[in-house]
Structures are given as structure tokens and as C-alpha cells.
Protein backbone atom coordinates (compact mmCIF):
# COMPACT_ATOMS: atom_id res chain seq x y z
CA UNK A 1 13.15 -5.71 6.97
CA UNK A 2 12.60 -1.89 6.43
CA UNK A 3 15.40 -1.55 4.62
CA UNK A 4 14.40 -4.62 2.45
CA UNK A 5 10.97 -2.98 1.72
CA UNK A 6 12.68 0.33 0.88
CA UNK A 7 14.68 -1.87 -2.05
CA UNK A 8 12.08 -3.73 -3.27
CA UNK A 9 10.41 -0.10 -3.97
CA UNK A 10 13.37 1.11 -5.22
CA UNK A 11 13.91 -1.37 -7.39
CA UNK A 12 10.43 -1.00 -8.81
CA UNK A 13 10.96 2.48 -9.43
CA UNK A 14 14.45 1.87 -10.95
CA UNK A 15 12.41 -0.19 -13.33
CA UNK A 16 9.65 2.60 -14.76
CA UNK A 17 11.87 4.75 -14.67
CA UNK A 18 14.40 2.47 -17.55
CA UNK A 19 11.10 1.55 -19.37
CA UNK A 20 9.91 4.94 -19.49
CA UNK A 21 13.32 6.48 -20.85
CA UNK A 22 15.04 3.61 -22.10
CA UNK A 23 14.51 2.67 -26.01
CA UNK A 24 13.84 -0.78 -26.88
CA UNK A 25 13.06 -1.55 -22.83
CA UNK A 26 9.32 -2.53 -22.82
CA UNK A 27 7.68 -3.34 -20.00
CA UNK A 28 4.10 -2.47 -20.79
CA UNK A 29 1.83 -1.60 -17.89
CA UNK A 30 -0.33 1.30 -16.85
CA UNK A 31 0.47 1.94 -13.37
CA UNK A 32 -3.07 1.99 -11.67
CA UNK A 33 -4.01 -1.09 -12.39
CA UNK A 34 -0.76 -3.00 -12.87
CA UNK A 35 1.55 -1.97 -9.92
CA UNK A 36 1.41 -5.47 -8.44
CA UNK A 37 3.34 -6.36 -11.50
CA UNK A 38 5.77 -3.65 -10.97
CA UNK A 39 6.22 -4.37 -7.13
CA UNK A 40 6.55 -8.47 -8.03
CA UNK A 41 9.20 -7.29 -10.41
CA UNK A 42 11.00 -5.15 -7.62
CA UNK A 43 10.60 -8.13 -5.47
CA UNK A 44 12.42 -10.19 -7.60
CA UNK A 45 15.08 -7.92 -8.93
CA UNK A 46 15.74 -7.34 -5.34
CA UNK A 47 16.22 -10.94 -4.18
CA UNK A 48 18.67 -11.50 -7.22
CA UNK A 49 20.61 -8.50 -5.97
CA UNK A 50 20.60 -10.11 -2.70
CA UNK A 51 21.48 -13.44 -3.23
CA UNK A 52 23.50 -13.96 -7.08
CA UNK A 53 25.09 -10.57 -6.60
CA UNK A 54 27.21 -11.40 -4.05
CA UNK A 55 27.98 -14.52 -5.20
CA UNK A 56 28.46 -13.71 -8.87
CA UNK A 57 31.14 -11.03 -7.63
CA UNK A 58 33.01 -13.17 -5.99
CA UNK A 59 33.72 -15.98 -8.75
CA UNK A 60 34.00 -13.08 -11.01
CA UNK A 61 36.77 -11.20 -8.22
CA UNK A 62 39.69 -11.57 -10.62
CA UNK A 63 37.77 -10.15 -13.22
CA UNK A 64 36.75 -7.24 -11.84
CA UNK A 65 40.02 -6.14 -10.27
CA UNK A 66 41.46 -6.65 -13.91
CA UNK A 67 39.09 -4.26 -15.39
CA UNK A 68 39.24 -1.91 -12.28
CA UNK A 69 35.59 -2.70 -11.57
CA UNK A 70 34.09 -2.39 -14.94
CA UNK A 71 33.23 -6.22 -15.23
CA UNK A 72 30.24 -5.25 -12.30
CA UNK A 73 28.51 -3.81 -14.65
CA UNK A 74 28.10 -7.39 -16.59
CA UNK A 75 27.15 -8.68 -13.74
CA UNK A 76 24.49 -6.12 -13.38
CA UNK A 77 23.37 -6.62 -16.79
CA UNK A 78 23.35 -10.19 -16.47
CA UNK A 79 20.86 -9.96 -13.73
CA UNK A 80 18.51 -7.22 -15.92
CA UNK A 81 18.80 -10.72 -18.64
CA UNK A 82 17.88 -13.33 -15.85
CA UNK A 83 15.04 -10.99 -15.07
CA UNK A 84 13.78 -10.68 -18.06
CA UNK A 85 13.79 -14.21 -18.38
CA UNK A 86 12.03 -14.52 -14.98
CA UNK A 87 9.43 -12.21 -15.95
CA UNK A 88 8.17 -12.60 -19.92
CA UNK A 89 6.25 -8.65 -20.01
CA UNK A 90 9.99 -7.39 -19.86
CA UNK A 91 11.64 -7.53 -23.41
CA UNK A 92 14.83 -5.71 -23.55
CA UNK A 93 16.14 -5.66 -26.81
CA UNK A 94 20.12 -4.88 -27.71
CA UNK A 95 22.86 -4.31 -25.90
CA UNK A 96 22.95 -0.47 -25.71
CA UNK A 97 19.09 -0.87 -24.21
CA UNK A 98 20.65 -3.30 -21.58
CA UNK A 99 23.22 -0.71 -20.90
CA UNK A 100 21.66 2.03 -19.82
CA UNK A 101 18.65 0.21 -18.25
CA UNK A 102 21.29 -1.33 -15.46
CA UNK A 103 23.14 2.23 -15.52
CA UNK A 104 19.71 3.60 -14.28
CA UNK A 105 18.77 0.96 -11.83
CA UNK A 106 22.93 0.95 -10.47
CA UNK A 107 22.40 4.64 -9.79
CA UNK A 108 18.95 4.39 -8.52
CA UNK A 109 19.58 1.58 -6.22
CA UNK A 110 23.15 3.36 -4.98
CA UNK A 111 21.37 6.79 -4.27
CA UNK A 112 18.70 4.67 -2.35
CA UNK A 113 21.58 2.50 -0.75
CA UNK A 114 23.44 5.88 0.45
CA UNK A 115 20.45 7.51 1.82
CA UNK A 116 19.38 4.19 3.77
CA UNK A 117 22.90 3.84 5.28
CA UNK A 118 22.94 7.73 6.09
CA UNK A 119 19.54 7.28 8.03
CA UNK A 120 20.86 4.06 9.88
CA UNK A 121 23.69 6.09 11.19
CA UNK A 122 21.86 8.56 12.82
């Protein structure tokens, strides 16, 4: 559950931190007032990481040993779509935008992933 929690935050942060350096990635809050938003957002970003991930990965396994793994990052931005269509303040507007918004969340979310697997082992 911790480690849940620790995603869901993650994931929020993964999120500012795209809109805030990211061109054409709008997501316009102020953070003291609207970081329910941003955590509902994490919340949700995390539970499609959880569940289609996997799933989406696995009907796409051909795929992604053709391109030597490339194809995940599709994947990833097809979840960054389905969340913007699951929450309208996102707009994310061309592909480059879409590109480097999941490249920032990926590496976010695989820094956070190391460091949570690093603390379970010890």
C-alpha cells in the first residue's frame, strides 16, 4: 500500500514537472489550492500504469521485441492520451509534447521504482 502511495505521488510529481517544462503540455493549476487535482491525476495515472500497462504489453509482446523495446514507449504515450481524455484540464498538444512528457514521467516513475525496490531489499 506504501509503495502504492509513493506512486501515486510520484506520478503527480512526474506530472508538474512535464507541464512545467514541457511546451504545449498545459495543465493549469496553482499548486496551493489545486493539489487535489494534481494528486486525483497521480491517482489515476497510477491505476492505468497498474492495470492497462501490463496488459497492453503483453498483446503488444511481438511488437516490442521487434523494435527492441521501443514500441513501450507508445504504450506509454498512449496512456499520457487516455489520461488526458480522463481528465479534460490536461491538453497536450503534438506529438513531440507527448514525447517528452512520457520521457519525463518514464524516468521519474523508474528512478522512484529503483529507489522503492532498493529500500524493500534492505
Amino acid at each position: 500500500m506504501v509503495k502504492f502511495l509513493v506512486r501515486i505521488l510520484a506520478n503527480a510529481l512526474a506530472i508538474y514537472l512535464a507541464a512545467y517544462f514541457v511546451l504545449n503540455f498545459n495543465f493549469p493549476i496553482q499548486l496551493p489550492q489545486d493539489w487535489k487535482l494534481l494528486l486525483l491525476t497521480g491517482l489515476i495515472l497510477a491505476i492505468f500504469n497498474t492495470v492497462l500497462k501490463p496488459i497492453l504489453k503483453f498483446i503488444s509482446a511481438p511488437l516490442i521485441i521487434l523494435t527492441l523495446g521501443l514500441f513501450t514507449i507508445l504504450i506509454n504515450i498512449l496512456i499520457l492520451w487516455l489520461l488526458t481524455q480522463v481528465v479534460p484540464q490536461i491538453s497536450i498538444n503534438g506529438t513531440w509534447a507527448y514525447l517528452w512528457a512520457t520521457l519525463i514521467i518514464s524516468l521519474l516513475n523508474w528512478a522512484v521504482g529503483v529507489f522503492i525496490k532498493k529500500k524493500s531489499t534492505n
